[in-house]
Protein backbone atom coordinates (compact mmCIF):
# COMPACT_ATOMS: atom_id res chain seq x y z
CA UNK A 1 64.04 -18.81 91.62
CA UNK A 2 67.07 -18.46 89.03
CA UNK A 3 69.56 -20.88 90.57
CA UNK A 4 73.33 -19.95 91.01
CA UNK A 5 74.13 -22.74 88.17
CA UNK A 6 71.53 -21.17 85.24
CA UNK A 7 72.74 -17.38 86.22
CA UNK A 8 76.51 -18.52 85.60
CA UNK A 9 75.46 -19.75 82.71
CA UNK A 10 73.62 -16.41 81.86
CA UNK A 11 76.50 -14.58 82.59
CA UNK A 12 78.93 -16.19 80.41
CA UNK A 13 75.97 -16.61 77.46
CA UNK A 14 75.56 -13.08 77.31
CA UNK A 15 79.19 -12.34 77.71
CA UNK A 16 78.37 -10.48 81.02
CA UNK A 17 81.16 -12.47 82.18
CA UNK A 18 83.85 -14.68 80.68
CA UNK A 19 85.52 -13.13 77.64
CA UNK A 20 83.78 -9.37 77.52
CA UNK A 21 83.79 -6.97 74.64
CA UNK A 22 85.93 -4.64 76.05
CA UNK A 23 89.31 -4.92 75.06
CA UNK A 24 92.84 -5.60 77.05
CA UNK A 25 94.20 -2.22 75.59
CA UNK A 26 91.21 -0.31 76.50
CA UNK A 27 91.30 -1.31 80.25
CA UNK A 28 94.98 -0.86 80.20
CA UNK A 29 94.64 2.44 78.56
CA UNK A 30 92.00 3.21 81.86
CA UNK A 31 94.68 1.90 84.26
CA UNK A 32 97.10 4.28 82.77
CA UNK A 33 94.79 7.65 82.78
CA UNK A 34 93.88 6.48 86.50
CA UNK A 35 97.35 6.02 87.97
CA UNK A 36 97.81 9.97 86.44
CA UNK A 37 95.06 10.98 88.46
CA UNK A 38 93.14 11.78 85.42
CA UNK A 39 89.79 13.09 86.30
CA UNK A 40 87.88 11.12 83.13
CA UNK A 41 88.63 7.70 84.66
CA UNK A 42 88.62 8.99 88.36
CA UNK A 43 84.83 9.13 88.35
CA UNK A 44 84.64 11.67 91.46
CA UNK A 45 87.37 9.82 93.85
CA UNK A 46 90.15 11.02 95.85
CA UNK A 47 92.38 7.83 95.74
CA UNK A 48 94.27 7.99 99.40
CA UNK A 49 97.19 5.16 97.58
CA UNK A 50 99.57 5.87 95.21
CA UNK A 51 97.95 3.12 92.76
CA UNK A 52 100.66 2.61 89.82
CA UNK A 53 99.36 0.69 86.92
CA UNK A 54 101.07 -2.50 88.12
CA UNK A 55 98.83 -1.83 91.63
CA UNK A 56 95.60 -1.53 89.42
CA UNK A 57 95.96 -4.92 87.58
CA UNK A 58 96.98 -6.49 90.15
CA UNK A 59 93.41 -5.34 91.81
CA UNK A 60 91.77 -5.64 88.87
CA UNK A 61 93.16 -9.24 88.57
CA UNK A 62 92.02 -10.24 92.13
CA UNK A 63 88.37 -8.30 92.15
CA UNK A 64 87.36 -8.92 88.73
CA UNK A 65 89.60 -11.32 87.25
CA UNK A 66 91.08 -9.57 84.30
CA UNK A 67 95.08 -11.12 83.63
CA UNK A 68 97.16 -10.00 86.31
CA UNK A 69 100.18 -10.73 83.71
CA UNK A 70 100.86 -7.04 82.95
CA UNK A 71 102.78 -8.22 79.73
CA UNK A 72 99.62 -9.22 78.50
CA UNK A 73 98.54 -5.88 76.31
CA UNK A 74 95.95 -7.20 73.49
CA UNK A 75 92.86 -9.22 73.35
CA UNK A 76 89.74 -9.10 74.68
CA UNK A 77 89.33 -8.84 78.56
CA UNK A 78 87.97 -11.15 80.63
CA UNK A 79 85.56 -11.12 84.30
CA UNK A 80 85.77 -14.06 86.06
CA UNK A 81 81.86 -15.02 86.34
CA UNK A 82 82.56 -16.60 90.53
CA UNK A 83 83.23 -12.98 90.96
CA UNK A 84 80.49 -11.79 89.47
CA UNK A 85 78.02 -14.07 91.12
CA UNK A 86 80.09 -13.50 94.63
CA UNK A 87 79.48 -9.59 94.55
CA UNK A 88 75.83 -9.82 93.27
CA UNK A 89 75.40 -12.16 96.42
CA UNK A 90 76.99 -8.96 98.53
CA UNK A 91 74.78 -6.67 96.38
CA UNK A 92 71.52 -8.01 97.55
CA UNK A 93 72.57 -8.41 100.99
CA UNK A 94 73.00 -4.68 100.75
CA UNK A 95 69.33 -4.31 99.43
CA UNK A 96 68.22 -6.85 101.69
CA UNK A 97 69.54 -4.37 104.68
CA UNK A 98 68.08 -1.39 103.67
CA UNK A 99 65.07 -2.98 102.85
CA UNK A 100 64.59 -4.37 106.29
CA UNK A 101 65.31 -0.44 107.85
CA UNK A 102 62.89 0.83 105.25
CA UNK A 103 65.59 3.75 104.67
CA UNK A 104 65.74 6.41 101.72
CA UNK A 105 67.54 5.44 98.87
CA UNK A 106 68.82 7.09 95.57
CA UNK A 107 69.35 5.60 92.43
CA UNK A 108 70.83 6.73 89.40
CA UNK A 109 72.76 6.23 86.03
CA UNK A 110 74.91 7.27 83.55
CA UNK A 111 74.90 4.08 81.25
CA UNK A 112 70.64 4.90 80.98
CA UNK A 113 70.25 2.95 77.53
CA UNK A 114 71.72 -0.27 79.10
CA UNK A 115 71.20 -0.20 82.91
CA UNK A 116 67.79 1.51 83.50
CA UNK A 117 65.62 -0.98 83.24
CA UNK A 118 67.82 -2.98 86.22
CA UNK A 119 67.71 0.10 88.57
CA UNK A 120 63.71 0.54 87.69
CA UNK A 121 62.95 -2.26 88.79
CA UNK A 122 65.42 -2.94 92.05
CA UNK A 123 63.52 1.39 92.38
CA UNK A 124 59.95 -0.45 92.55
CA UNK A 125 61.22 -3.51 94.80
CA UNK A 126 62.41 -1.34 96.87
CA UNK A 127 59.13 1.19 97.05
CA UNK A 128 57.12 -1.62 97.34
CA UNK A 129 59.56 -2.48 100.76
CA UNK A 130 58.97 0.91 102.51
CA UNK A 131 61.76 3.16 101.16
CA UNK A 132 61.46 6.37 100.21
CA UNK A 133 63.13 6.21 96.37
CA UNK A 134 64.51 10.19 96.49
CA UNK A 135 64.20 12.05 93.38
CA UNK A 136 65.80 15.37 94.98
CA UNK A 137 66.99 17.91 92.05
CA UNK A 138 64.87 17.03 89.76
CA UNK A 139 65.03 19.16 86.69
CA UNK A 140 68.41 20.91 87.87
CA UNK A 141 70.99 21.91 85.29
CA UNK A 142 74.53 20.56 85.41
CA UNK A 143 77.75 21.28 83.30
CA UNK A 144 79.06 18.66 82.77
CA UNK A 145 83.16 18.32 80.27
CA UNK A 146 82.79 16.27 77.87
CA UNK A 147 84.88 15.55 74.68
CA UNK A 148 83.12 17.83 72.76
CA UNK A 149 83.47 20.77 75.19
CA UNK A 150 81.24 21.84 77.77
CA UNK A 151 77.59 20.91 77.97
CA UNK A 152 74.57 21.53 80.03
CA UNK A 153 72.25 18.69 80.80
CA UNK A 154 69.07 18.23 82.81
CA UNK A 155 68.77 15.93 85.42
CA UNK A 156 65.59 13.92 85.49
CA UNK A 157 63.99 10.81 87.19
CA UNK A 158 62.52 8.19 84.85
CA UNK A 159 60.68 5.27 87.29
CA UNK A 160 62.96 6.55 90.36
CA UNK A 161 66.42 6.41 88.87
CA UNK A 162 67.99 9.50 87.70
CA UNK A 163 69.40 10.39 84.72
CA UNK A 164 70.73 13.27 82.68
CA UNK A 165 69.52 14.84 79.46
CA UNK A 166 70.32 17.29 76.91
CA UNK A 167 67.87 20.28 77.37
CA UNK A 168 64.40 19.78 75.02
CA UNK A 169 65.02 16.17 74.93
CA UNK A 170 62.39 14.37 76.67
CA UNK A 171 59.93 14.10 74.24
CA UNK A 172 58.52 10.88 73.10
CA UNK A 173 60.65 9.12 71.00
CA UNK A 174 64.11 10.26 72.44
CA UNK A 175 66.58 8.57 73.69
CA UNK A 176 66.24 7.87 77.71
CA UNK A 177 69.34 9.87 78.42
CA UNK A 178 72.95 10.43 77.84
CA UNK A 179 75.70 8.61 78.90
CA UNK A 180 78.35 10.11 80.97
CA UNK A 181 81.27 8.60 83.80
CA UNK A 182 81.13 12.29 85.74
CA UNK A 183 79.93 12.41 89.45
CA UNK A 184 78.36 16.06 89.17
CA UNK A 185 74.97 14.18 88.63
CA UNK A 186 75.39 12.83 92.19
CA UNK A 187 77.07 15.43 93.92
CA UNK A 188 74.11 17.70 92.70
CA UNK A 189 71.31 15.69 93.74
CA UNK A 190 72.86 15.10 97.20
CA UNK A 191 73.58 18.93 97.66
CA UNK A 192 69.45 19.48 96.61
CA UNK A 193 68.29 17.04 98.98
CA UNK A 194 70.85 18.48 101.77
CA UNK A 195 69.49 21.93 100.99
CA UNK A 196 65.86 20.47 101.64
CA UNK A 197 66.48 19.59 104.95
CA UNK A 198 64.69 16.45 103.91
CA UNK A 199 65.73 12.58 104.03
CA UNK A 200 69.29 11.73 102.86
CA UNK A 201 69.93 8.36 100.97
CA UNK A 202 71.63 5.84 103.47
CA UNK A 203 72.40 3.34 100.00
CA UNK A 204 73.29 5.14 96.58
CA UNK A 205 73.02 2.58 93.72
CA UNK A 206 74.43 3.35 90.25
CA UNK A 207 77.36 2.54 88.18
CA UNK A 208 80.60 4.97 87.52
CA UNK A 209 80.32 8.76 88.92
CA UNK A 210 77.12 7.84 90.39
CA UNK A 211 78.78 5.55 93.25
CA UNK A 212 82.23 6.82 93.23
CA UNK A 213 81.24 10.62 93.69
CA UNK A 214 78.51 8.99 96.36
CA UNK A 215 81.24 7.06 97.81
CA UNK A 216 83.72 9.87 98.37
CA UNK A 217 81.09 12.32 99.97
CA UNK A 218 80.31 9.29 102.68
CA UNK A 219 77.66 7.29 101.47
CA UNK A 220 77.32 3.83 100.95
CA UNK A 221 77.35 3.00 97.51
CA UNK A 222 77.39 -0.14 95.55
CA UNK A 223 77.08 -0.89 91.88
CA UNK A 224 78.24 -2.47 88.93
CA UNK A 225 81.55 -1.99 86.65
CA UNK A 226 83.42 -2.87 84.04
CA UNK A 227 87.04 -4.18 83.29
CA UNK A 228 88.25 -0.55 82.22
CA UNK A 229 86.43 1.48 85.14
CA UNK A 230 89.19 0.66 88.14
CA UNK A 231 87.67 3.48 90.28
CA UNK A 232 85.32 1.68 91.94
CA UNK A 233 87.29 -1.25 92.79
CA UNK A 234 90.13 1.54 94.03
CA UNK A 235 86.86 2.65 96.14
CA UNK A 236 85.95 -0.84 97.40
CA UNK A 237 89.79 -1.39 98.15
CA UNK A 238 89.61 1.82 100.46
CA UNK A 239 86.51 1.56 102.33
CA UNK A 240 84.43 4.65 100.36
CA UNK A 241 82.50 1.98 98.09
CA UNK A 242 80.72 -0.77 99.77
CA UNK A 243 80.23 -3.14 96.84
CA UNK A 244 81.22 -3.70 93.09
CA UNK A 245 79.68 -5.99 90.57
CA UNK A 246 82.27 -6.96 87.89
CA UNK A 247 80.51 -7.24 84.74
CA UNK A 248 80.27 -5.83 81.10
CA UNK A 249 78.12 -2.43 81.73
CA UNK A 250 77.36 -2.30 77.87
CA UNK A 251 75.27 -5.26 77.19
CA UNK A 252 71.81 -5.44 75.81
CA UNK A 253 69.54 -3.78 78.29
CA UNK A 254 67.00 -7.44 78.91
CA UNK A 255 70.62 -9.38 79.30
CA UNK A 256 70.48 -8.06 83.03
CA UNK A 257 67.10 -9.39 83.50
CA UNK A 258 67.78 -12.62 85.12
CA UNK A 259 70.42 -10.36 87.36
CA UNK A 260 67.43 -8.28 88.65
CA UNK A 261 65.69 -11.70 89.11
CA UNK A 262 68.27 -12.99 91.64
CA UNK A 263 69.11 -10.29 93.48
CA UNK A 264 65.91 -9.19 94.32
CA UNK A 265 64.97 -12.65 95.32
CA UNK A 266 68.02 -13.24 97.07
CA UNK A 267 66.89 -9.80 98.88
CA UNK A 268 63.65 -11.32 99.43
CA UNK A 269 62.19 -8.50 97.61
CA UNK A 270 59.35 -8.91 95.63
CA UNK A 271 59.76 -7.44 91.36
C-alpha cells in the first residue's frame, strides 16, 4: 500500500501539489469572473453568498492553500499537499460508502486527456463492488458555448466515465474527448436517466461542471480541482458539493496513478 509519506512526496514530485503550473494571475483572474457571477467560471452553480474576490481567496487560502495575501498578484500558485492528502482521505471514504450500499454511480469528465484514466479505473473498482456504473444518454447531442461560438458535441462513455466529443470523432486514433468546464454534460445525462425511470446516481464523480452542475441539482458530488476553479470549493463551503481534492487537474495523465492507488485502497476497493 502507497503510504501517506511516499504519496506526499508524489504529490509535490509531480507538482500535483506544492508550487503548481497554474499561475497567481490566472486564479485571480478566476476569482474575479466568479465574484461577477460569470457563467464560464461558475461551472453550473447558483452561489447562495455574495462571494467578493477577497471572500474567494480567503477560501481558497484555507481549502487549498493558495496565499491568502490578496496583494500577492504574480507567480506561480501553490496547493498545500496536507490538503490534498486530507480531502483524498474524505474522497475514498466517500467511495468506501457507496461501495458498501452497492448504489448507482455516474462518472464523468471534462479534463478526458488528463483525468480518464483515474475515473476508469475508480469506474472498474467500483463495478467490481456491486454498483451499477450508469452510462444514461449515451450518444445524446449537447450545445455546448464555447470561445469559438456554439458547438455541438456527443456525449459518450469510454470504460464507464463520460465524456464529450465533436461529432465523427471517435475513430481510432482521435483524441479521447474535448475538454470543457460546462455542466450541460451532467445536467443531460441526469435528465436521460430521470426520463428512464431507471436508477439515479446517489455519488457523481468528476471534476468542474461535472460535480458542480451535479451538486446544484442535489446530488452528492465530489471531485478534484484546481487553484483557478473556486466553484467547487464555493460548493463544498455551501453544502451542494460533498468533497474537493485540491490539486493541479492538468498533469500528465500516469502522475495520478499512485492517487488511484490510495484511494481505492484506502476504500478497500480492489483496482
Amino acid at each position: 500500500m502507497l503510504s501517506t509519506g511516499a504519496l506526499r512526496a508524489h504529490l509535490l514530485a509531480a507538482r500535483l501539489a506544492g508550487p503548481v503550473a497554474t499561475s497567481r494571475e490566472e486564479s485571480l483572474r478566476s476569482y474575479r469572473l466568479f465574484a461577477a457571477r460569470d457563467p464560464r467560471v461558475l461551472l453550473g452553480l447558483d452561489p447562495e453568498g455574495a462571494w467578493g474576490q477577497r471572500e474567494l481567496i480567503a477560501l481558497m487560502a484555507e481549502k487549498c492553500g493558495v496565499s491568502a495575501d490578496p496583494h500577492h498578484i504574480s507567480g506561480q500558485d501553490v496547493i498545500d499537499p496536507e490538503l490534498t492528502l486530507t480531502a483524498l482521505d474524505a474522497f475514498a471514504e466517500r467511495l468506501a460508502a457507496v461501495a458498501q450500499r452497492r448504489a448507482p454511480v455516474l462518472l464523468g469528465t471534462g479534463h478526458p486527456h488528463r483525468l480518464l484514466g483515474f475515473y476508469a479505473a475508480l469506474a472498474d473498482a467500483l463495478s467490481a463492488a456491486g454498483c451499477a456504473v450508469l452510462t444514461p444518454a449515451h450518444g445524446h447531442s449537447v450545445d455546448i458555448t464555447t470561445r469559438f461560438g456554439l458547438r455541438t458535441y456527443n456525449l459518450a462513455y469510454v470504460r464507464g466515465v463520460a465524456l464529450v466529443r465533436e461529432p465523427g470523432a471517435s475513430r481510432p486514433g482521435c483524441e479521447p474527448g474535448a475538454h470543457t468546464h460546462s455542466p450541460l454534460p451532467v445536467r443531460t445525462a441526469l435528465a436521460a436517466a430521470a426520463e428512464a425511470g431507471g436508477p439515479m446516481p446517489e455519488l457523481v464523480i468528476g471534476d468542474h461542471g461535472w460535480v458542480c452542475g451535479a451538486g446544484q441539482l442535489g446530488f452528492e458530488a465530489i471531485g478534484p480541482a484546481d487553484t483557478n476553479d473556486p466553484a467547487l470549493f464555493v460548493g463544498q463551503a455551501e453544502g451542494s458539493v460533498s468533497v474537493v481534492v485540491p490539486l493541479d487537474d492538468a498533469v500528465r495523465s500516469d502522475y495520478y496513478r499512485p492517487l488511484t492507488r490510495y484511494v481505492l485502497n484506502r476504500a478497500c476497493l480492489s483496482q
